[in-house]
PDB file of N, CA and C in Angstrom:
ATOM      1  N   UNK A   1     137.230 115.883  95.002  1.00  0.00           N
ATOM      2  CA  UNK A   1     136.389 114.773  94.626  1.00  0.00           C
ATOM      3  C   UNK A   1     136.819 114.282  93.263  1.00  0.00           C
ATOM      4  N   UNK A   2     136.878 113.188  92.895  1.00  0.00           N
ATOM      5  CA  UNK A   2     137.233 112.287  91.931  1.00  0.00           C
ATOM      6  C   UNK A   2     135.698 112.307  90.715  1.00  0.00           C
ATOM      7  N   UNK A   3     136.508 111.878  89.608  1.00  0.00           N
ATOM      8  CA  UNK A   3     135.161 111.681  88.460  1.00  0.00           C
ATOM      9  C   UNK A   3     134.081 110.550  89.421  1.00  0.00           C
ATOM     10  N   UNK A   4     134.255 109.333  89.863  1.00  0.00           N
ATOM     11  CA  UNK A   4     133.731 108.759  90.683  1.00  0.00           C
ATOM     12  C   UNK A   4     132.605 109.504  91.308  1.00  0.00           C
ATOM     13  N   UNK A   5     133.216 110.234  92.407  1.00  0.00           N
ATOM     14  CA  UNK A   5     132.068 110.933  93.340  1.00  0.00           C
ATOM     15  C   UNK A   5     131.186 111.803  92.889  1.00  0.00           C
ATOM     16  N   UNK A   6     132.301 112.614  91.416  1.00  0.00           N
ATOM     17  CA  UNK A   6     130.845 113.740  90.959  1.00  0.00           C
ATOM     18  C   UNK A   6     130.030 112.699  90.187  1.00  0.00           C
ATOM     19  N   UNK A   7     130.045 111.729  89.515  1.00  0.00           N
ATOM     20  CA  UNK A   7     128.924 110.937  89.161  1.00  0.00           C
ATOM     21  C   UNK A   7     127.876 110.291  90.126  1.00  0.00           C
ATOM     22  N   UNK A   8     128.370 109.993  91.372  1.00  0.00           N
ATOM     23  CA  UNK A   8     127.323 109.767  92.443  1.00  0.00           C
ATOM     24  C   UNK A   8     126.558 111.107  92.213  1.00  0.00           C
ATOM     25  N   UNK A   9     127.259 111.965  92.912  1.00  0.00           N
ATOM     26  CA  UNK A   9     126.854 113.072  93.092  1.00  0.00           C
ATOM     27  C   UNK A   9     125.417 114.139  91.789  1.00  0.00           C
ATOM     28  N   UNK A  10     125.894 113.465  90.664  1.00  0.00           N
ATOM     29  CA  UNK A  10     125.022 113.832  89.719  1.00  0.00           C
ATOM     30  C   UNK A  10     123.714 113.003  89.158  1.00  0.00           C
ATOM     31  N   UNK A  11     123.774 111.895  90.316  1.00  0.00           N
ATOM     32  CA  UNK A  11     122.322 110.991  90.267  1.00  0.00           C
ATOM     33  C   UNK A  11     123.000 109.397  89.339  1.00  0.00           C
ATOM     34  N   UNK A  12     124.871 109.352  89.173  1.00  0.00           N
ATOM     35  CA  UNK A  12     124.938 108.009  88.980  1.00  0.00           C
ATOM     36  C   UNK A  12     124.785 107.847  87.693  1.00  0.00           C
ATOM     37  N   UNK A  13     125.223 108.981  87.319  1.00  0.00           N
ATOM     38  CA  UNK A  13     125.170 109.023  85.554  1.00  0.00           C
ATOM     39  C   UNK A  13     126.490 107.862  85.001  1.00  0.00           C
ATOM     40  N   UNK A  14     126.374 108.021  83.695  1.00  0.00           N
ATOM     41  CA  UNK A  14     127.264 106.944  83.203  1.00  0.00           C
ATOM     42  C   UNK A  14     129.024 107.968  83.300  1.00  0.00           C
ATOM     43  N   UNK A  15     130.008 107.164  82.848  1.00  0.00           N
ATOM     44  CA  UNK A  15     131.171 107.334  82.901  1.00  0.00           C
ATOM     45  C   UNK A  15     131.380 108.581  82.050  1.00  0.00           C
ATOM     46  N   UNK A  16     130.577 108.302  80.579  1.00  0.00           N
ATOM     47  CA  UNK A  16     130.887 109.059  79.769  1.00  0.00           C
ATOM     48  C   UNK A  16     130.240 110.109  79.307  1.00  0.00           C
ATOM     49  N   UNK A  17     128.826 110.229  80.340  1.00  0.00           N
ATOM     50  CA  UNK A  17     128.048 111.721  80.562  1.00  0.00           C
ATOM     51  C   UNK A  17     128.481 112.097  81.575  1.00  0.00           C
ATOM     52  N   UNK A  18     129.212 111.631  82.788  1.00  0.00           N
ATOM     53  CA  UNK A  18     130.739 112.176  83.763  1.00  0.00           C
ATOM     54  C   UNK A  18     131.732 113.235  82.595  1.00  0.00           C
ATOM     55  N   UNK A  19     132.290 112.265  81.997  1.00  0.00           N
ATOM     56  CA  UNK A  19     133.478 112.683  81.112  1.00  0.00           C
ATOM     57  C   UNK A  19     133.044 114.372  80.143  1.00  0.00           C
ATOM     58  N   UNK A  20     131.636 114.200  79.833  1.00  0.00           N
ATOM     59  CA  UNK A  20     131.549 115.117  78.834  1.00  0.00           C
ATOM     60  C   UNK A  20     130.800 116.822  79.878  1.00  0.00           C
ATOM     61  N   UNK A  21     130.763 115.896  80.733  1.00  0.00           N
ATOM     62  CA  UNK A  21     130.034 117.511  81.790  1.00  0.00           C
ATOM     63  C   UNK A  21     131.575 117.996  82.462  1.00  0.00           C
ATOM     64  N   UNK A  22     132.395 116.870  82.770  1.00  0.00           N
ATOM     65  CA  UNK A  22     133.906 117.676  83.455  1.00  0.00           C
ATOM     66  C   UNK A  22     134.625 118.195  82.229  1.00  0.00           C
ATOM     67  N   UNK A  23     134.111 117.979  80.791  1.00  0.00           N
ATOM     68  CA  UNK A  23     134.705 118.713  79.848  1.00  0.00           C
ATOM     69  C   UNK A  23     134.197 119.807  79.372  1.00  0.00           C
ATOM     70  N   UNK A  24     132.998 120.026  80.018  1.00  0.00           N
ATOM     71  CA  UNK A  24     132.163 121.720  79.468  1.00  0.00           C
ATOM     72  C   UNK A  24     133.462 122.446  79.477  1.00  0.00           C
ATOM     73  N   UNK A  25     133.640 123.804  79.062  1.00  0.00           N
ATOM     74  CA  UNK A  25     134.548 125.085  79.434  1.00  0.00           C
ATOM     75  C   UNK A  25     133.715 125.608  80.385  1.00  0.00           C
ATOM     76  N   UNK A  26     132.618 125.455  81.225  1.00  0.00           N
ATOM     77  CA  UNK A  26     132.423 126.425  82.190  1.00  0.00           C
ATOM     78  C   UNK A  26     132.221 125.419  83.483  1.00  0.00           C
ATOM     79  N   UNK A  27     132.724 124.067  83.181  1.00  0.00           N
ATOM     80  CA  UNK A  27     133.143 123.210  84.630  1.00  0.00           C
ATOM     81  C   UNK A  27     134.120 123.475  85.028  1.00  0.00           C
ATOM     82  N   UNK A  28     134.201 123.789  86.191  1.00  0.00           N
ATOM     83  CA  UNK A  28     135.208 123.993  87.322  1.00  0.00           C
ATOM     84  C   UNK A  28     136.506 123.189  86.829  1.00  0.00           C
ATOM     85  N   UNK A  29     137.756 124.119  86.856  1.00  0.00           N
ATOM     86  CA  UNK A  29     139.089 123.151  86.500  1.00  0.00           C
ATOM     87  C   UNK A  29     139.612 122.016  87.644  1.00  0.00           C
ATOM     88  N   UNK A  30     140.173 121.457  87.408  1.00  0.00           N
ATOM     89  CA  UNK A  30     140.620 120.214  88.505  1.00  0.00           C
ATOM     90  C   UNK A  30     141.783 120.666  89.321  1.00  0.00           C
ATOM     91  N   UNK A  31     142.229 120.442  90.346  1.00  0.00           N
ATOM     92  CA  UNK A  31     142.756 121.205  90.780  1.00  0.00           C
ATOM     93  C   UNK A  31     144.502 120.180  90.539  1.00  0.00           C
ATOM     94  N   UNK A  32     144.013 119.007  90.863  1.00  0.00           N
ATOM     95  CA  UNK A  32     144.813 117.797  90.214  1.00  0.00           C
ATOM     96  C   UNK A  32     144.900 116.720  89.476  1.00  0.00           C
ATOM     97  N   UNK A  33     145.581 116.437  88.602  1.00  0.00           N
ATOM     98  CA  UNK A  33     145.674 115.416  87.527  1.00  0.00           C
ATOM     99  C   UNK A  33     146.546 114.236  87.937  1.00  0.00           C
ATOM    100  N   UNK A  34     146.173 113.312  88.878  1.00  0.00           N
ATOM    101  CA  UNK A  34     146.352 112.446  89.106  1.00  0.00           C
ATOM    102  C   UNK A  34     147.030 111.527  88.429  1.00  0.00           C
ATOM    103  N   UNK A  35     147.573 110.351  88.605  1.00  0.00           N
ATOM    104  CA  UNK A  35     147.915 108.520  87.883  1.00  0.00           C
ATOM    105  C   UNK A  35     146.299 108.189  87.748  1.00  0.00           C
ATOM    106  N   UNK A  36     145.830 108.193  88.946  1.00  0.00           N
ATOM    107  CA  UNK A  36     144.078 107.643  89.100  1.00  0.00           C
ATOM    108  C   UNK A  36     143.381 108.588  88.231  1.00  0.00           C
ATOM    109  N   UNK A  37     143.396 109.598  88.143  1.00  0.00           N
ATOM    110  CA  UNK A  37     142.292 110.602  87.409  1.00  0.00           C
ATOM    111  C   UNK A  37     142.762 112.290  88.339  1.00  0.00           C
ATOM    112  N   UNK A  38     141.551 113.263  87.582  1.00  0.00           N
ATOM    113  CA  UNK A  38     141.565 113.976  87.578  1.00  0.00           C
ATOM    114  C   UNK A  38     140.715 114.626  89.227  1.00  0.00           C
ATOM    115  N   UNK A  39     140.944 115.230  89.806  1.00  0.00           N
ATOM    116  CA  UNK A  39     140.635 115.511  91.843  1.00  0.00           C
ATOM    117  C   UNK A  39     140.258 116.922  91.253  1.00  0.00           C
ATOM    118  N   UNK A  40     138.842 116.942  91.657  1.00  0.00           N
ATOM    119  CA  UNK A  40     138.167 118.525  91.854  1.00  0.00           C
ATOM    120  C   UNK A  40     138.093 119.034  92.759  1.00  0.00           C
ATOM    121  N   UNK A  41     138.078 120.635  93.925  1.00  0.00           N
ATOM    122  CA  UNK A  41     137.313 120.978  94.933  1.00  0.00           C
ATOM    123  C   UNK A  41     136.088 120.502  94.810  1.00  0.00           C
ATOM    124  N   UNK A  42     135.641 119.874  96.227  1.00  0.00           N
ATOM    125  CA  UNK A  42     133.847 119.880  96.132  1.00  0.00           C
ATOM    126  C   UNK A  42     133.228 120.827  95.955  1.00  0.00           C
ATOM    127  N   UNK A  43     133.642 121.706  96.766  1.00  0.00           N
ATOM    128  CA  UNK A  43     133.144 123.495  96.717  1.00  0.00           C
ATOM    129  C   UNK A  43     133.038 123.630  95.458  1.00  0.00           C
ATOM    130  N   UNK A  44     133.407 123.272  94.749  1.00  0.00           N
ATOM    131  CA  UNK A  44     133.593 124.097  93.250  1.00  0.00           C
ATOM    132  C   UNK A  44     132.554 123.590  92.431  1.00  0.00           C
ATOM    133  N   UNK A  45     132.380 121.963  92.729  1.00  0.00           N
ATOM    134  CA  UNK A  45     131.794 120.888  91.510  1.00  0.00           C
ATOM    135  C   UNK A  45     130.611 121.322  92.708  1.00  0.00           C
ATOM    136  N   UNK A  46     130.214 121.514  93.403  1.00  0.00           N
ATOM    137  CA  UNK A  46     128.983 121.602  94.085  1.00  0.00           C
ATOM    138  C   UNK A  46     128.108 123.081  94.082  1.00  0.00           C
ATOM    139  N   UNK A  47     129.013 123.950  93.979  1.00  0.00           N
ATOM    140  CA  UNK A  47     128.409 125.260  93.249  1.00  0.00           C
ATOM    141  C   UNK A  47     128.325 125.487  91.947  1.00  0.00           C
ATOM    142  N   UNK A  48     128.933 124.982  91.132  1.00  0.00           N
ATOM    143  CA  UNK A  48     128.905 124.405  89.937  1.00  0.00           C
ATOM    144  C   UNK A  48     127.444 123.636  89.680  1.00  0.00           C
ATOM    145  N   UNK A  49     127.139 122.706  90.511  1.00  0.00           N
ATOM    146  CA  UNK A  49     126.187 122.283  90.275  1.00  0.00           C
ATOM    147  C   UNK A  49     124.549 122.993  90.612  1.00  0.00           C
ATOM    148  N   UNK A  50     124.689 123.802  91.772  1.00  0.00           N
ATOM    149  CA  UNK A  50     123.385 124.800  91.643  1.00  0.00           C
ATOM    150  C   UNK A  50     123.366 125.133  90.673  1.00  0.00           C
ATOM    151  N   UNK A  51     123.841 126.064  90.109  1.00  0.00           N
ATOM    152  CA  UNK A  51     123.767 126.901  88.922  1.00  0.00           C
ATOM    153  C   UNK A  51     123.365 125.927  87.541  1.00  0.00           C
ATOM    154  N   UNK A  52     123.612 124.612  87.251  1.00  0.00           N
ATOM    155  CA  UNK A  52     123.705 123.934  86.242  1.00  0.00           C
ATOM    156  C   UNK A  52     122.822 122.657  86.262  1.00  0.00           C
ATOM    157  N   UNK A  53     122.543 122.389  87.201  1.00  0.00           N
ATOM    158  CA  UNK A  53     121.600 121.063  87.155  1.00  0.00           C
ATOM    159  C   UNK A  53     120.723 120.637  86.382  1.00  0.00           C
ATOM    160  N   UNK A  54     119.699 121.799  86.895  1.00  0.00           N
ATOM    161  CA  UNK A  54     118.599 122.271  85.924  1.00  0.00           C
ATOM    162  C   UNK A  54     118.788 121.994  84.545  1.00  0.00           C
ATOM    163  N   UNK A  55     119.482 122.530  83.598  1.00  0.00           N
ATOM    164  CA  UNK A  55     120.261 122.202  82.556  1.00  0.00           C
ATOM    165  C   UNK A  55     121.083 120.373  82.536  1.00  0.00           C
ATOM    166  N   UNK A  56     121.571 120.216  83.227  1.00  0.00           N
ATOM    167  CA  UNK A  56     121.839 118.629  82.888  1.00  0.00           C
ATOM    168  C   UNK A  56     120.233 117.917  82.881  1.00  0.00           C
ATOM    169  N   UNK A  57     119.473 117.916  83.562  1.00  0.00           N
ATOM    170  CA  UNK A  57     118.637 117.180  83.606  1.00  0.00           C
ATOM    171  C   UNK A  57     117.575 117.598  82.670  1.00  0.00           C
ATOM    172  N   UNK A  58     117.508 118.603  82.118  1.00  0.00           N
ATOM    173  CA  UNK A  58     116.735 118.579  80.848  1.00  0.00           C
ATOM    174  C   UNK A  58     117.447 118.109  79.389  1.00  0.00           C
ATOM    175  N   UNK A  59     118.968 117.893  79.498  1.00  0.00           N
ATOM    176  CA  UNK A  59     119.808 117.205  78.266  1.00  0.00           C
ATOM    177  C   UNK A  59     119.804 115.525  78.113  1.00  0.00           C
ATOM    178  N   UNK A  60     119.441 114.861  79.583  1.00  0.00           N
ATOM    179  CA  UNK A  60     119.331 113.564  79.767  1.00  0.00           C
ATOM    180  C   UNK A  60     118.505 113.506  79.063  1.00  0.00           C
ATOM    181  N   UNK A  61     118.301 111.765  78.691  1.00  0.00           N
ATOM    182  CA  UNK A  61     117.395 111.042  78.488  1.00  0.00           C
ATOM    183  C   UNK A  61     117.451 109.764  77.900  1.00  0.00           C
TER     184      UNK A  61
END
C-alpha cells in the first residue's frame, strides 16, 4: 500500500500527518522505494495499526 492508501486507511488524514506517522521508528519499514513513493505490506501497516491507533487519535486535533 502506498502513502495514499495508508491515509485513507487512517480516517484521511493530511499528507503530512501521513508523512510523520510512516516516519515513527516503530512504523513498519517499506518494503519499496519507488519513483512514485514509498509501497508498504498491508499486513504490516494494518497490524501496525491495531496496536497504535488508539494513540494516533488521541495526538490529533
Amino acid at each position: 500500500m502506498g502513502a495514499h492508501e495508508i491515509r485513507v486507511r487512517l480516517g484521511g488524514v493530511s499528507r503530512q500527518r501521513a508523512y510523520q506517522i510512516t516516519s515513527r521508528a516503530d512504523f513498519p519499514a517499506p518494503i519499496a522505494d519507488l519513483a512514485q513513493g514509498k509501497v508498504w505490506l498491508t499486513e504490516d501497516v494494518e497490524a501496525w495499526m491495531k496496536v497504535h491507533r488508539r494513540d494516533l487519535d488521541d495526538t490529533e486535533g
